[in-house]
N, C-alpha and C. Protein backbone atom coordinates (compact mmCIF):
# COMPACT_ATOMS: atom_id res chain seq x y z
N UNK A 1 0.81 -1.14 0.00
CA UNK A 1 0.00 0.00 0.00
C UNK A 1 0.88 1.24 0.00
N UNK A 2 0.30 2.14 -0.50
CA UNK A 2 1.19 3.39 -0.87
C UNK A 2 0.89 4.42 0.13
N UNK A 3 1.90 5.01 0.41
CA UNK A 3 1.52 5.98 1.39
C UNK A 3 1.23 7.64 1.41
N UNK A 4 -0.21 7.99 1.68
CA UNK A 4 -0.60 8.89 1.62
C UNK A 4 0.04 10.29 1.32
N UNK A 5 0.27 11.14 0.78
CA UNK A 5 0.86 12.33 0.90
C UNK A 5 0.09 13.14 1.89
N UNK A 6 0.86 14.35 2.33
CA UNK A 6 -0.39 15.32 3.08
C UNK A 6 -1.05 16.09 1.59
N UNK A 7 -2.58 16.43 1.62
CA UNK A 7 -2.74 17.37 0.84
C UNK A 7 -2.26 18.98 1.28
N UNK A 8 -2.18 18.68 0.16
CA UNK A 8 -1.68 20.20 -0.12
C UNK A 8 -2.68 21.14 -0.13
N UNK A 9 -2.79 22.66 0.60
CA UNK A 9 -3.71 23.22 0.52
C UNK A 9 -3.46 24.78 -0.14
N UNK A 10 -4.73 24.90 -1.04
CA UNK A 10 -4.52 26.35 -1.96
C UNK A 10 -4.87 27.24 -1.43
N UNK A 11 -4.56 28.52 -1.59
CA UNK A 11 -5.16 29.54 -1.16
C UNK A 11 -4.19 30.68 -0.80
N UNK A 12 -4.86 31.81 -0.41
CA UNK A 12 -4.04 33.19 -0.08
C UNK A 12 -3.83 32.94 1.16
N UNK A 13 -2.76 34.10 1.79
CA UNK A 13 -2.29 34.12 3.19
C UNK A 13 -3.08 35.64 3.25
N UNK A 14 -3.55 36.13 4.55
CA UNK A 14 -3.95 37.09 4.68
C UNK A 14 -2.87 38.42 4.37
N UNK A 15 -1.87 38.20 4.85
CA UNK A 15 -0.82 39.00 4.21
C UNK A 15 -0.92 39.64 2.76
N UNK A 16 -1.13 38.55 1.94
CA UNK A 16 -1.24 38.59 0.41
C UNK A 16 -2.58 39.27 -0.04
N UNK A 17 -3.77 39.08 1.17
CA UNK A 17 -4.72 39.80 0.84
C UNK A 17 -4.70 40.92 1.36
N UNK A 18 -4.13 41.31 2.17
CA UNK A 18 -4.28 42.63 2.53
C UNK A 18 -3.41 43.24 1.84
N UNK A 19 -1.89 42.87 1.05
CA UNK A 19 -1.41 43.56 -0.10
C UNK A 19 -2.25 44.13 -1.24
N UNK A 20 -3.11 42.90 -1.55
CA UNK A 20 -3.52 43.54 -2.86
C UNK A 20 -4.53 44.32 -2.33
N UNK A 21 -5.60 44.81 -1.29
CA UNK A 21 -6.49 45.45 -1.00
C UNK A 21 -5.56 46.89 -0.37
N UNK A 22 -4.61 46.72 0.00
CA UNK A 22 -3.99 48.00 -0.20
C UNK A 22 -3.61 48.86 -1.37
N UNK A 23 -3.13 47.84 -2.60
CA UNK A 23 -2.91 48.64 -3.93
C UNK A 23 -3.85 48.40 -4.61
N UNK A 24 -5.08 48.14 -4.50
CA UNK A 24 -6.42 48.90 -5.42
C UNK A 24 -6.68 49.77 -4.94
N UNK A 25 -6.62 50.30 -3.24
CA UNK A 25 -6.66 51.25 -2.62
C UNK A 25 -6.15 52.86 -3.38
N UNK A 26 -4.80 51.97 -3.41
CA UNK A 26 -3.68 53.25 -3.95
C UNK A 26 -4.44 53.41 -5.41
N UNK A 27 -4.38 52.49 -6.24
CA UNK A 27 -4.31 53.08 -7.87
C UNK A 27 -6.01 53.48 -7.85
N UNK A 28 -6.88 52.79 -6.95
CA UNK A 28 -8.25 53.50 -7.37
C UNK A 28 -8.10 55.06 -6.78
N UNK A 29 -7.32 55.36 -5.70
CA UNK A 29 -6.93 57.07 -5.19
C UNK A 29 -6.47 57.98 -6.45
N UNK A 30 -5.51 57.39 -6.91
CA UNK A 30 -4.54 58.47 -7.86
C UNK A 30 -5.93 58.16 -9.27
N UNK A 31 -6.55 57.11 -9.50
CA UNK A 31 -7.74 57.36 -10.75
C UNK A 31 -8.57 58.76 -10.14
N UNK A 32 -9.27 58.77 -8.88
CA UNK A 32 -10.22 59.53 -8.68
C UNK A 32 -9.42 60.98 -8.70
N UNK A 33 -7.78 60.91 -8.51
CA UNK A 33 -7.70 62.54 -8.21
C UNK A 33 -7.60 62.96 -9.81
N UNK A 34 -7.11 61.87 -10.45
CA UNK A 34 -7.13 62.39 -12.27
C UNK A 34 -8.55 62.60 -12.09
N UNK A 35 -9.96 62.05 -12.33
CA UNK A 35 -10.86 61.66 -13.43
C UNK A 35 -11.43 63.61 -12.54
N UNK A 36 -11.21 63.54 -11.01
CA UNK A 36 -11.74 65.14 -10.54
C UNK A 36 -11.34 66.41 -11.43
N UNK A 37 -10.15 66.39 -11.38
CA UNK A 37 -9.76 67.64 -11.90
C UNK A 37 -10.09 67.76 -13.50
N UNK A 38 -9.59 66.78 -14.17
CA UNK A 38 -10.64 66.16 -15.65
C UNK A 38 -11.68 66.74 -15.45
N UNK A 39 -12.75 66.42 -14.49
CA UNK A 39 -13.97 66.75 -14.03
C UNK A 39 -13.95 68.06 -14.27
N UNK A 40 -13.55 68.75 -13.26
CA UNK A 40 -13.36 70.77 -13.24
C UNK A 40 -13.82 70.84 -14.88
N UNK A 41 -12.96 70.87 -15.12
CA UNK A 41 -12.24 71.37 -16.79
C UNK A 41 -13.21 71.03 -17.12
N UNK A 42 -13.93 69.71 -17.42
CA UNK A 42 -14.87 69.47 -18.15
C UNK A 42 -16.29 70.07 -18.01
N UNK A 43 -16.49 70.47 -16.65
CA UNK A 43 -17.77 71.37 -16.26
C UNK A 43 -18.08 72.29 -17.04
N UNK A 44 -16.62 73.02 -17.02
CA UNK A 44 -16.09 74.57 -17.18
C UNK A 44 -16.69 74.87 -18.51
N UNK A 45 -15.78 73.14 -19.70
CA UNK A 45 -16.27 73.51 -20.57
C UNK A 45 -17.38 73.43 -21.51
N UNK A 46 -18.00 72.78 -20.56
CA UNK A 46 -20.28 72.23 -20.94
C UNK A 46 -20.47 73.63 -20.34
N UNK A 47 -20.09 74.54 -19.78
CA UNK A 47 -20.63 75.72 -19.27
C UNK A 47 -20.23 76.69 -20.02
N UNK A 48 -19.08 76.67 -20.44
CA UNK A 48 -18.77 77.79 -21.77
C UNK A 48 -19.22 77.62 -22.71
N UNK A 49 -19.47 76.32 -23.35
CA UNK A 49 -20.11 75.74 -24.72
C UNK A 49 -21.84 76.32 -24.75
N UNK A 50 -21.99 75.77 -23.10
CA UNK A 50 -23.65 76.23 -23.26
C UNK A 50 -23.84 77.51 -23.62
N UNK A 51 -23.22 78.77 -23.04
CA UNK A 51 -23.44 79.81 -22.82
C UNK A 51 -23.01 80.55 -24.36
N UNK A 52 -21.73 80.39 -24.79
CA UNK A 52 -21.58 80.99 -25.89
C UNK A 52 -22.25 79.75 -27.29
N UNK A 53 -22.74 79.21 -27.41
CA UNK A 53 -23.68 78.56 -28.07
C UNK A 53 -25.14 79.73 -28.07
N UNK A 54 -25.81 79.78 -26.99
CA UNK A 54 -26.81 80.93 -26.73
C UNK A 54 -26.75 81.81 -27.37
N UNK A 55 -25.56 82.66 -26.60
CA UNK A 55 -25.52 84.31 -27.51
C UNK A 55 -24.94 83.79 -28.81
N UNK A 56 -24.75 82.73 -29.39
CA UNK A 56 -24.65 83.10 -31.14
C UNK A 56 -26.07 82.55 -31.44
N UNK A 57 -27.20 81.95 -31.10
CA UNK A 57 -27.96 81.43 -31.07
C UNK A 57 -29.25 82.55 -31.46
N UNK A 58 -28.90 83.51 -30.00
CA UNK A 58 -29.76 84.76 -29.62
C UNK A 58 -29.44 85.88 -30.18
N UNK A 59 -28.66 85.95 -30.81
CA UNK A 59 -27.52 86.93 -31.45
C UNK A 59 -28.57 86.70 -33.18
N UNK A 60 -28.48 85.63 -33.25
CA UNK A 60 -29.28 85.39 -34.37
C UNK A 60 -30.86 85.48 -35.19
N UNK A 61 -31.16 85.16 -33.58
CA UNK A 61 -32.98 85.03 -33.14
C UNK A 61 -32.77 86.66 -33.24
N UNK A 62 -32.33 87.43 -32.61
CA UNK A 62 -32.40 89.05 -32.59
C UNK A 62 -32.93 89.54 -34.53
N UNK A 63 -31.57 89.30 -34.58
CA UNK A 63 -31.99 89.89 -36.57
C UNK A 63 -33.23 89.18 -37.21
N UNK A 64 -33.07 88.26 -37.10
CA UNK A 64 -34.52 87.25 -37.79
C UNK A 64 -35.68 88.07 -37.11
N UNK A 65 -36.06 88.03 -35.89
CA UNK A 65 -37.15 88.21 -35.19
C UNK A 65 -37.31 90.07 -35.44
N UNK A 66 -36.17 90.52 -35.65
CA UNK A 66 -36.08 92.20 -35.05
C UNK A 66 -36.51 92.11 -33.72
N UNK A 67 -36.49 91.65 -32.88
CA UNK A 67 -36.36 91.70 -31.44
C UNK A 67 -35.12 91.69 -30.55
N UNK A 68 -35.20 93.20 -29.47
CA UNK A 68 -34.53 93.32 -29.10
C UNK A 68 -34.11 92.28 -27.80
N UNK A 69 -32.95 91.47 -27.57
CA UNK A 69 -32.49 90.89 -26.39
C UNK A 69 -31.25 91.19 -25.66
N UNK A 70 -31.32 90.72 -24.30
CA UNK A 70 -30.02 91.18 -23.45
C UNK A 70 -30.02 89.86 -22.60
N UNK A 71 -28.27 90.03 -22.04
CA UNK A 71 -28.09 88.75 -21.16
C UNK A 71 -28.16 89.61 -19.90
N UNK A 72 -28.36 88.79 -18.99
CA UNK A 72 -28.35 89.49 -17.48
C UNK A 72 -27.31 88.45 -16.52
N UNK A 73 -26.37 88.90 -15.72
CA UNK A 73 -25.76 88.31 -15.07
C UNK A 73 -26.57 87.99 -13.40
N UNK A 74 -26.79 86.85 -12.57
CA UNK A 74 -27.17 86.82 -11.37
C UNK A 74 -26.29 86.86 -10.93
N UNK A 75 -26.49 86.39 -9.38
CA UNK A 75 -25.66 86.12 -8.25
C UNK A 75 -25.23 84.45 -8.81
N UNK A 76 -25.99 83.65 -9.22
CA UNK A 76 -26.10 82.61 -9.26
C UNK A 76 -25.66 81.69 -10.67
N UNK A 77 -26.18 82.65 -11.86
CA UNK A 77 -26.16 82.48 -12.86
C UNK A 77 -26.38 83.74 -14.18
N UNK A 78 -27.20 82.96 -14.99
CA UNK A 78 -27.51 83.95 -16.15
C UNK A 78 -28.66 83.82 -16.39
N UNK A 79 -29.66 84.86 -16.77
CA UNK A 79 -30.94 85.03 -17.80
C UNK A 79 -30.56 85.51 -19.34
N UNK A 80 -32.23 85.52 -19.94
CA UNK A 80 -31.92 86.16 -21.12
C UNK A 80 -33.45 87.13 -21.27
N UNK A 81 -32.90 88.45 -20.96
CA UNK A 81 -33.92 89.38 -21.25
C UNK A 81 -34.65 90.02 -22.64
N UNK A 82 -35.61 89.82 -22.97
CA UNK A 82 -36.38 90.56 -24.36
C UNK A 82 -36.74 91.72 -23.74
N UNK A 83 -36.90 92.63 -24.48
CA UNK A 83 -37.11 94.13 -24.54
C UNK A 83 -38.88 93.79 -24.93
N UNK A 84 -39.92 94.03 -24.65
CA UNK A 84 -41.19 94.73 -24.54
C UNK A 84 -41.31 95.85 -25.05
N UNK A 85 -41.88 96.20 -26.35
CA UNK A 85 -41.71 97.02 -27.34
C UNK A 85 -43.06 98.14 -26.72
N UNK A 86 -43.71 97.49 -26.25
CA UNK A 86 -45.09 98.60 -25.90
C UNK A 86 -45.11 98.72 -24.49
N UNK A 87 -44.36 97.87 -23.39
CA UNK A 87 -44.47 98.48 -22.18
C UNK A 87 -43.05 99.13 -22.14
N UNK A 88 -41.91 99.25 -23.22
CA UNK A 88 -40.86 99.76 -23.32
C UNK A 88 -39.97 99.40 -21.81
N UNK A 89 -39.96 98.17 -21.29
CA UNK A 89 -39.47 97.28 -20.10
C UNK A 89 -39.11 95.88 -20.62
N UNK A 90 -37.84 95.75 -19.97
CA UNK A 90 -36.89 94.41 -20.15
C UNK A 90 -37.30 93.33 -19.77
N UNK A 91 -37.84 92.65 -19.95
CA UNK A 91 -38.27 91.00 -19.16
C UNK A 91 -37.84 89.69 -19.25
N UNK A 92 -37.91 88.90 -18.46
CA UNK A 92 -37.13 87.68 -18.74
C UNK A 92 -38.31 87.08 -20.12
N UNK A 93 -37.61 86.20 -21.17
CA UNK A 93 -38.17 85.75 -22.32
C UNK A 93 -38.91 84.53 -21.98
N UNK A 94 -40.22 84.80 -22.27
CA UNK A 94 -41.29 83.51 -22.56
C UNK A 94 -41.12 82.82 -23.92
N UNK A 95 -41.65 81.52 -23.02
CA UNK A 95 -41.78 80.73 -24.49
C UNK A 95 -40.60 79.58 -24.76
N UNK A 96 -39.15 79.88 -24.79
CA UNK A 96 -38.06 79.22 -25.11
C UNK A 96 -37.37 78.87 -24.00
N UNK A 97 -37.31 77.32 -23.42
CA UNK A 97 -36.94 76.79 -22.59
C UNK A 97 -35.48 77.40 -21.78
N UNK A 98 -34.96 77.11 -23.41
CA UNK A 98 -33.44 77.15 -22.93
C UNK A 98 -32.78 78.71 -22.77
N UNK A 99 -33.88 79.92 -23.03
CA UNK A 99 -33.37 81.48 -22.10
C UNK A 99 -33.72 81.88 -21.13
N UNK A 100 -34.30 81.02 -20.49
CA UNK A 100 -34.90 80.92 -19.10
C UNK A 100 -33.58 80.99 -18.38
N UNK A 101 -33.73 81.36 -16.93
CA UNK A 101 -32.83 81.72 -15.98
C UNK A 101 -31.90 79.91 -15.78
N UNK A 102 -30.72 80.11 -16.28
CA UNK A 102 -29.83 79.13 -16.07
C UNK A 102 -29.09 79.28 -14.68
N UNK A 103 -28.85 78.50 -13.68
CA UNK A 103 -28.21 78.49 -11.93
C UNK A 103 -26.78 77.45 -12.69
N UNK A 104 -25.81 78.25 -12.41
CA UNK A 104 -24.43 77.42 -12.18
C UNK A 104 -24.65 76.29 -11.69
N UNK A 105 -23.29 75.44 -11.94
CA UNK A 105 -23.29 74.58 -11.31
C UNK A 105 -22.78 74.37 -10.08
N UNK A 106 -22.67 73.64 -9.44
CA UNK A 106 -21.99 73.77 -7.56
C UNK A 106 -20.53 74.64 -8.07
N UNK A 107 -20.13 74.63 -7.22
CA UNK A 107 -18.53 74.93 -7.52
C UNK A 107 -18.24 75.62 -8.39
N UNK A 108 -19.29 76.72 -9.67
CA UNK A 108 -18.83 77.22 -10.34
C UNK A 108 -19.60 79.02 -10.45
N UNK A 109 -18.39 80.33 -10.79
CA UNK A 109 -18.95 81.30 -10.69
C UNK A 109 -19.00 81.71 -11.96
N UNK A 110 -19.64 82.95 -12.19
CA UNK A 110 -19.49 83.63 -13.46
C UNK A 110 -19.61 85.61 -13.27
N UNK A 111 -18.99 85.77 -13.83
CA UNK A 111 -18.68 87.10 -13.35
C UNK A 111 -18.71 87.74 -15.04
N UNK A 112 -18.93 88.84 -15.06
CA UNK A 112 -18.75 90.03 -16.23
C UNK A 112 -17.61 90.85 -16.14
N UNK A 113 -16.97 90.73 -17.25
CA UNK A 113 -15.74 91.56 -17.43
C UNK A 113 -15.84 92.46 -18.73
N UNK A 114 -14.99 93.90 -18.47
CA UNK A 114 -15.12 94.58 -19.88
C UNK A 114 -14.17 95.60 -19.40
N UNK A 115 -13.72 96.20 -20.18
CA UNK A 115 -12.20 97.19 -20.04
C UNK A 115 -11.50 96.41 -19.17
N UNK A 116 -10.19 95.98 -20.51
CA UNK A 116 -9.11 95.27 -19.63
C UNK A 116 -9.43 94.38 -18.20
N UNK A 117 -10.26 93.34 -18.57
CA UNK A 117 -10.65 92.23 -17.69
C UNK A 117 -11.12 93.36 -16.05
N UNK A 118 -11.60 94.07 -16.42
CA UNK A 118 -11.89 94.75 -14.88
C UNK A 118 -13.16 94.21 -14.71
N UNK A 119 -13.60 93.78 -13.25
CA UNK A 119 -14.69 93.18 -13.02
C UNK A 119 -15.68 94.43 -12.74
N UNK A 120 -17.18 93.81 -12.86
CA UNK A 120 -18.06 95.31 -12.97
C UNK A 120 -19.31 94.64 -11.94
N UNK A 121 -19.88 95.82 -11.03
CA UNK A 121 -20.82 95.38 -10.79
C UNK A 121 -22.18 94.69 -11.70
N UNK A 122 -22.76 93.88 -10.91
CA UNK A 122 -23.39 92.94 -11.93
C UNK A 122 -24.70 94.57 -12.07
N UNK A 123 -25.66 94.29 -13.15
CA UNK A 123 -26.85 95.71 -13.26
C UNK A 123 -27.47 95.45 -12.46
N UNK A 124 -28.06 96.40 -11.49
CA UNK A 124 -28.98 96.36 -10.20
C UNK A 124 -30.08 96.83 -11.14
N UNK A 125 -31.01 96.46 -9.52
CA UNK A 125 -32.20 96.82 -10.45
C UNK A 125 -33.17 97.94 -9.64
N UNK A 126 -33.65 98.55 -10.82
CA UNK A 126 -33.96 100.24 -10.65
C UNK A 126 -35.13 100.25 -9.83
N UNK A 127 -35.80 101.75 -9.63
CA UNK A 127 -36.63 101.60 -8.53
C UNK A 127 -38.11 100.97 -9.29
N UNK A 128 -38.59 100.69 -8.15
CA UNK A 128 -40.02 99.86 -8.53
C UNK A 128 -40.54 100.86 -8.98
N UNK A 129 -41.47 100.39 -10.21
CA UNK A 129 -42.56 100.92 -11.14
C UNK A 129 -43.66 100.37 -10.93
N UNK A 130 -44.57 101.18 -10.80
CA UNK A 130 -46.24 100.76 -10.44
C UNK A 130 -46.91 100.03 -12.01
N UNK A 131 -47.21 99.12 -12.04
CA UNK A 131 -47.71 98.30 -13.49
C UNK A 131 -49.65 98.54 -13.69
N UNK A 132 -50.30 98.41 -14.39
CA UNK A 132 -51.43 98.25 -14.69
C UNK A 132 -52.25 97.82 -13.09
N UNK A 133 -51.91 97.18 -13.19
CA UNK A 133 -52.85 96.34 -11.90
C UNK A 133 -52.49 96.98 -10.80
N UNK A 134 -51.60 98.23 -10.44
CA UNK A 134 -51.38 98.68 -8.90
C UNK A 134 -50.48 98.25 -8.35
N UNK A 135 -49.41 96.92 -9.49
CA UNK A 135 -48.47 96.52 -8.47
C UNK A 135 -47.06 96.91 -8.55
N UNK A 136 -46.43 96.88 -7.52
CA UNK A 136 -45.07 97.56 -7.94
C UNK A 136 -43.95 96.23 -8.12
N UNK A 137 -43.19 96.24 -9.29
CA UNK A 137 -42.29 95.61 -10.10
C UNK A 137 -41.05 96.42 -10.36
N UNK A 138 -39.75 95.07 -9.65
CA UNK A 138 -38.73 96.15 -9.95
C UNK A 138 -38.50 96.51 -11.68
N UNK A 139 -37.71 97.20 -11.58
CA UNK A 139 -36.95 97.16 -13.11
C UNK A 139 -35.81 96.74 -13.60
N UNK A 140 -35.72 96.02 -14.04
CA UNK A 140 -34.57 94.86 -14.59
C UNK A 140 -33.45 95.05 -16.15
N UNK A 141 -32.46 95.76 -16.15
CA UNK A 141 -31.87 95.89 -17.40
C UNK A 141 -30.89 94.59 -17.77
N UNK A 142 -30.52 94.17 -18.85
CA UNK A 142 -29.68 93.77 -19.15
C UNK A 142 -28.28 94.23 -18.74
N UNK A 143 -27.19 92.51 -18.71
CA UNK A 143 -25.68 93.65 -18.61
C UNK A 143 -25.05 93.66 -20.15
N UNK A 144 -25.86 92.61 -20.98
CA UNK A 144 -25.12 92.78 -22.69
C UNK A 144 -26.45 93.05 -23.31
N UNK A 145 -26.22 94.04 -24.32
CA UNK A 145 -27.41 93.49 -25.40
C UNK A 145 -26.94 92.83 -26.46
N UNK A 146 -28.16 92.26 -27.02
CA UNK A 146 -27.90 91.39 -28.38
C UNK A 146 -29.12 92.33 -29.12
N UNK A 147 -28.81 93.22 -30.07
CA UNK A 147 -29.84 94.00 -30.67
C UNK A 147 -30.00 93.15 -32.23
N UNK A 148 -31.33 93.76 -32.72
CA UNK A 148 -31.83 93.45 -34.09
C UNK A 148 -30.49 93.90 -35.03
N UNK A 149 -30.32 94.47 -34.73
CA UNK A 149 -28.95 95.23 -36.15
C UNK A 149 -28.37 93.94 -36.04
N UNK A 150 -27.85 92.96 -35.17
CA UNK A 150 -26.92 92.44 -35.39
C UNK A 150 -25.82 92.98 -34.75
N UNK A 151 -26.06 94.29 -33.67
CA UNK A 151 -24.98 94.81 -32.96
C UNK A 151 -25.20 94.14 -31.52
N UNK A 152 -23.58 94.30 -30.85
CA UNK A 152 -24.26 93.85 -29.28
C UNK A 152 -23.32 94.73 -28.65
N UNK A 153 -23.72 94.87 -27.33
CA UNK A 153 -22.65 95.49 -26.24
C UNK A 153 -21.31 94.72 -26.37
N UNK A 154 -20.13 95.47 -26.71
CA UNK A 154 -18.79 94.60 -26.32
C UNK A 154 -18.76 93.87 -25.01
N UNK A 155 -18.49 93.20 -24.99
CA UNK A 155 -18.21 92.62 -23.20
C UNK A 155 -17.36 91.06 -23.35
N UNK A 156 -17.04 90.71 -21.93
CA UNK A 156 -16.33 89.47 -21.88
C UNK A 156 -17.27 88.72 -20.31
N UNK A 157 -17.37 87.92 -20.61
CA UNK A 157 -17.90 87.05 -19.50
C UNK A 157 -17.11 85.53 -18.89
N UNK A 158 -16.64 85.78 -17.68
CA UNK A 158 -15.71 84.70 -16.85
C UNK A 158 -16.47 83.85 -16.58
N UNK A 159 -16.13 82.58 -16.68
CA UNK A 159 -16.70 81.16 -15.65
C UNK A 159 -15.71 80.82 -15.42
N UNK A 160 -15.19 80.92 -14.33
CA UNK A 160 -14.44 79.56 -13.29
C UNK A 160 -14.98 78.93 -12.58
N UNK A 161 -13.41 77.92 -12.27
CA UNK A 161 -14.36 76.95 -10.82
C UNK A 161 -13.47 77.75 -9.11
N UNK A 162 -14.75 77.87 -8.20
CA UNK A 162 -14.61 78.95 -7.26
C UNK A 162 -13.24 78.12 -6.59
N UNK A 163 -13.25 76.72 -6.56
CA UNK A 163 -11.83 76.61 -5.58
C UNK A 163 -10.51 76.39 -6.17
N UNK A 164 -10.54 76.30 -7.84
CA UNK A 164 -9.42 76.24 -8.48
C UNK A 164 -9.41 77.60 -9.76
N UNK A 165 -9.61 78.96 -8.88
CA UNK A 165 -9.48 80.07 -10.37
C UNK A 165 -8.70 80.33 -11.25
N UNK A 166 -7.89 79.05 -11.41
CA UNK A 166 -6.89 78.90 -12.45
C UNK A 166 -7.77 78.08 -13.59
N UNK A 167 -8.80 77.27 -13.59
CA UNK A 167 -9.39 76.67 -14.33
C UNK A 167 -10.66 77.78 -14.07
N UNK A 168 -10.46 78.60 -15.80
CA UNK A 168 -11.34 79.70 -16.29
C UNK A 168 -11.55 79.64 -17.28
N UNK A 169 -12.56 80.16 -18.01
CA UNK A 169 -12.84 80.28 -19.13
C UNK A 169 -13.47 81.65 -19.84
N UNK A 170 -13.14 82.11 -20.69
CA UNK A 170 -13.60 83.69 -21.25
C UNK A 170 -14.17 83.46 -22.20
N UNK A 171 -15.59 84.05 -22.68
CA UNK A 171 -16.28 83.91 -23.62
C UNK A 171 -16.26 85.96 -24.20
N UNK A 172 -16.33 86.25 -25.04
CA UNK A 172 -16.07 87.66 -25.84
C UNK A 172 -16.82 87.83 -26.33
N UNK A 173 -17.51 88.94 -26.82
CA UNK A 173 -18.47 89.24 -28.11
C UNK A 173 -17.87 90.64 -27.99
N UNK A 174 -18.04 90.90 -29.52
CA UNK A 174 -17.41 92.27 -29.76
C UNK A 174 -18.67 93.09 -30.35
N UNK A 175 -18.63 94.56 -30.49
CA UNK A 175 -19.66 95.06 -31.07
C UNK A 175 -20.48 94.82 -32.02
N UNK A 176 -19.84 93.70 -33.22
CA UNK A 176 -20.96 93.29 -34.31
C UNK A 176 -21.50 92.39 -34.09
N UNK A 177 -21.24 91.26 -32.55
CA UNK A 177 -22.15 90.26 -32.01
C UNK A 177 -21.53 88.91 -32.20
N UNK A 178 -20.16 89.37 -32.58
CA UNK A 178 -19.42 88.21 -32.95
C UNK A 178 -19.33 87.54 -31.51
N UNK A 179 -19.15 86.05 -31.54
CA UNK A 179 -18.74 85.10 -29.92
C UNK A 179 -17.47 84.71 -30.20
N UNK A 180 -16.29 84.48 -29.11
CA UNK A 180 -15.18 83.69 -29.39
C UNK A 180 -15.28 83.83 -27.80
N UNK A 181 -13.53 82.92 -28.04
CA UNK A 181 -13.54 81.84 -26.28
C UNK A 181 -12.28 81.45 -25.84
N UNK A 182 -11.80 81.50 -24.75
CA UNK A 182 -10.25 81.37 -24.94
C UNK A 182 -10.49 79.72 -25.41
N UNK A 183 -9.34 80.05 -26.36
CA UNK A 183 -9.09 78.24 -26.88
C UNK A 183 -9.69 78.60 -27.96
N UNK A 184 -10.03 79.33 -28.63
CA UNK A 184 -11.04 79.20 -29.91
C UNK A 184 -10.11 79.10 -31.05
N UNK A 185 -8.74 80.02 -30.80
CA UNK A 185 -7.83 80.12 -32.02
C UNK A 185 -7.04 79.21 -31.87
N UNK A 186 -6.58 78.45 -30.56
CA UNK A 186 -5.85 76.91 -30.47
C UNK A 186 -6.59 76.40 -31.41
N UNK A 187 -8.04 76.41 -30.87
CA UNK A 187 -8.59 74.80 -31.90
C UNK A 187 -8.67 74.65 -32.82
N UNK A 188 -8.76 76.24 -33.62
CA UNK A 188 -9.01 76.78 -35.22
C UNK A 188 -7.45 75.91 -35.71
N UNK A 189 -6.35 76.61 -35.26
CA UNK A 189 -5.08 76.21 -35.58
C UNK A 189 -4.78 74.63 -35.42
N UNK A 190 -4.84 73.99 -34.08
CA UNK A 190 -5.02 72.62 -34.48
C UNK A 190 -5.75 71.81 -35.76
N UNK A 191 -6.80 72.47 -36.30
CA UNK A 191 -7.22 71.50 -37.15
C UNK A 191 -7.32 71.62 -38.46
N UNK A 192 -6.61 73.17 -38.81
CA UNK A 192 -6.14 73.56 -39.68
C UNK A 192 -4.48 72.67 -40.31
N UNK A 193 -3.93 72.55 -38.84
CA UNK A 193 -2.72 71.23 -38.75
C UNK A 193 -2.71 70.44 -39.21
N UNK A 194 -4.27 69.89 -38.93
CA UNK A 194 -5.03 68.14 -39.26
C UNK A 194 -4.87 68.19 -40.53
N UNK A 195 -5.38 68.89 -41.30
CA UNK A 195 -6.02 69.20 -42.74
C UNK A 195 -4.94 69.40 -43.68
């Protein structure tokens, strides 16, 4: 008769498991601090895209329609004001989903700039006016217009993110209503490269 071996037994040593549960630890850490800051940037730039998408959008709707429009800066975000041709008063625009009052996203500001990046108070709003019905309504101006000519207020408008203001973005329009963006002439030139 032959004599038994011991079996042999498979398996990890806890040692070995707690190695490898330490380095998924590590490499899933250093993924999340890339895919965050990726993140920032990428907010920044669904928030610049949205916004200067709009004013060439509204910039456009202006001449077609001959209706006068303006952007308004919040505390929070942005509107998009139409001009009221017979109560000769600025109002936020009915009707079109997307000029409705837009709210930032967490973590992100937007500010108005014009002469040499100087920041400006955002437009307050004027004293209350008594309306038809007896009630009093403030008065609300735009801080850009987008007029029928096809002209607009020069201006520049900032979005950063509030805890990293190195990740910014500048959107421009110049007096004939033109939009550009920092990065606009990188990307022109990159793909002019391609081609």
């Amino acid at each position: 008769m032959q004599a038994r071996s011991p079996a042999v037994q498979g398996g990890f040593t806890l040692l070995e498991v707690l190695l490898v549960v330490v380095l998924v630890g590590i490499i899933s850490s250093i993924a999340m601090l890339g895919l965050s800051a990726g993140g920032d940037e990428r907010r920044l730039r669904n928030e610049s895209d949205r916004l200067s998408t709009l004013l060439l959008q509204v910039g456009s709707e202006a001449v077609m329609q001959n209706q006068e429009y303006g952007l308004r800066l919040t505390d929070t975000g942005y509107l998009f004001l139409c001009l009221d041709e017979v109560k000769q008063r600025w109002q936020a625009c009915a009707g079109d989903a997307s000029l409705k009052e837009h709210t930032m996203p967490e973590g992100m500001e937007i500010h108005l700039l014009r002469d040499s990046n100087l920041k400006l108070p955002l437009a307050k709003e004027d004293e209350k006016e008594t309306d038809k019905d007896g009630d009093k309504e403030p008065r609300i101006y735009p801080d850009i217009l987008l007029l029928s000519s096809g002209e607009a207020s020069p201006a520049s408008v900032e979005i950063l993110v509030s805890e990293h203001p190195e990740i910014r973005s500048e959107i421009r329009i110049d007096e004939l209503g033109r939009v550009s963006r920092d990065g606009d002439e990188a990307e022109s030139e990159e793909k002019s490269d391609a081609s």
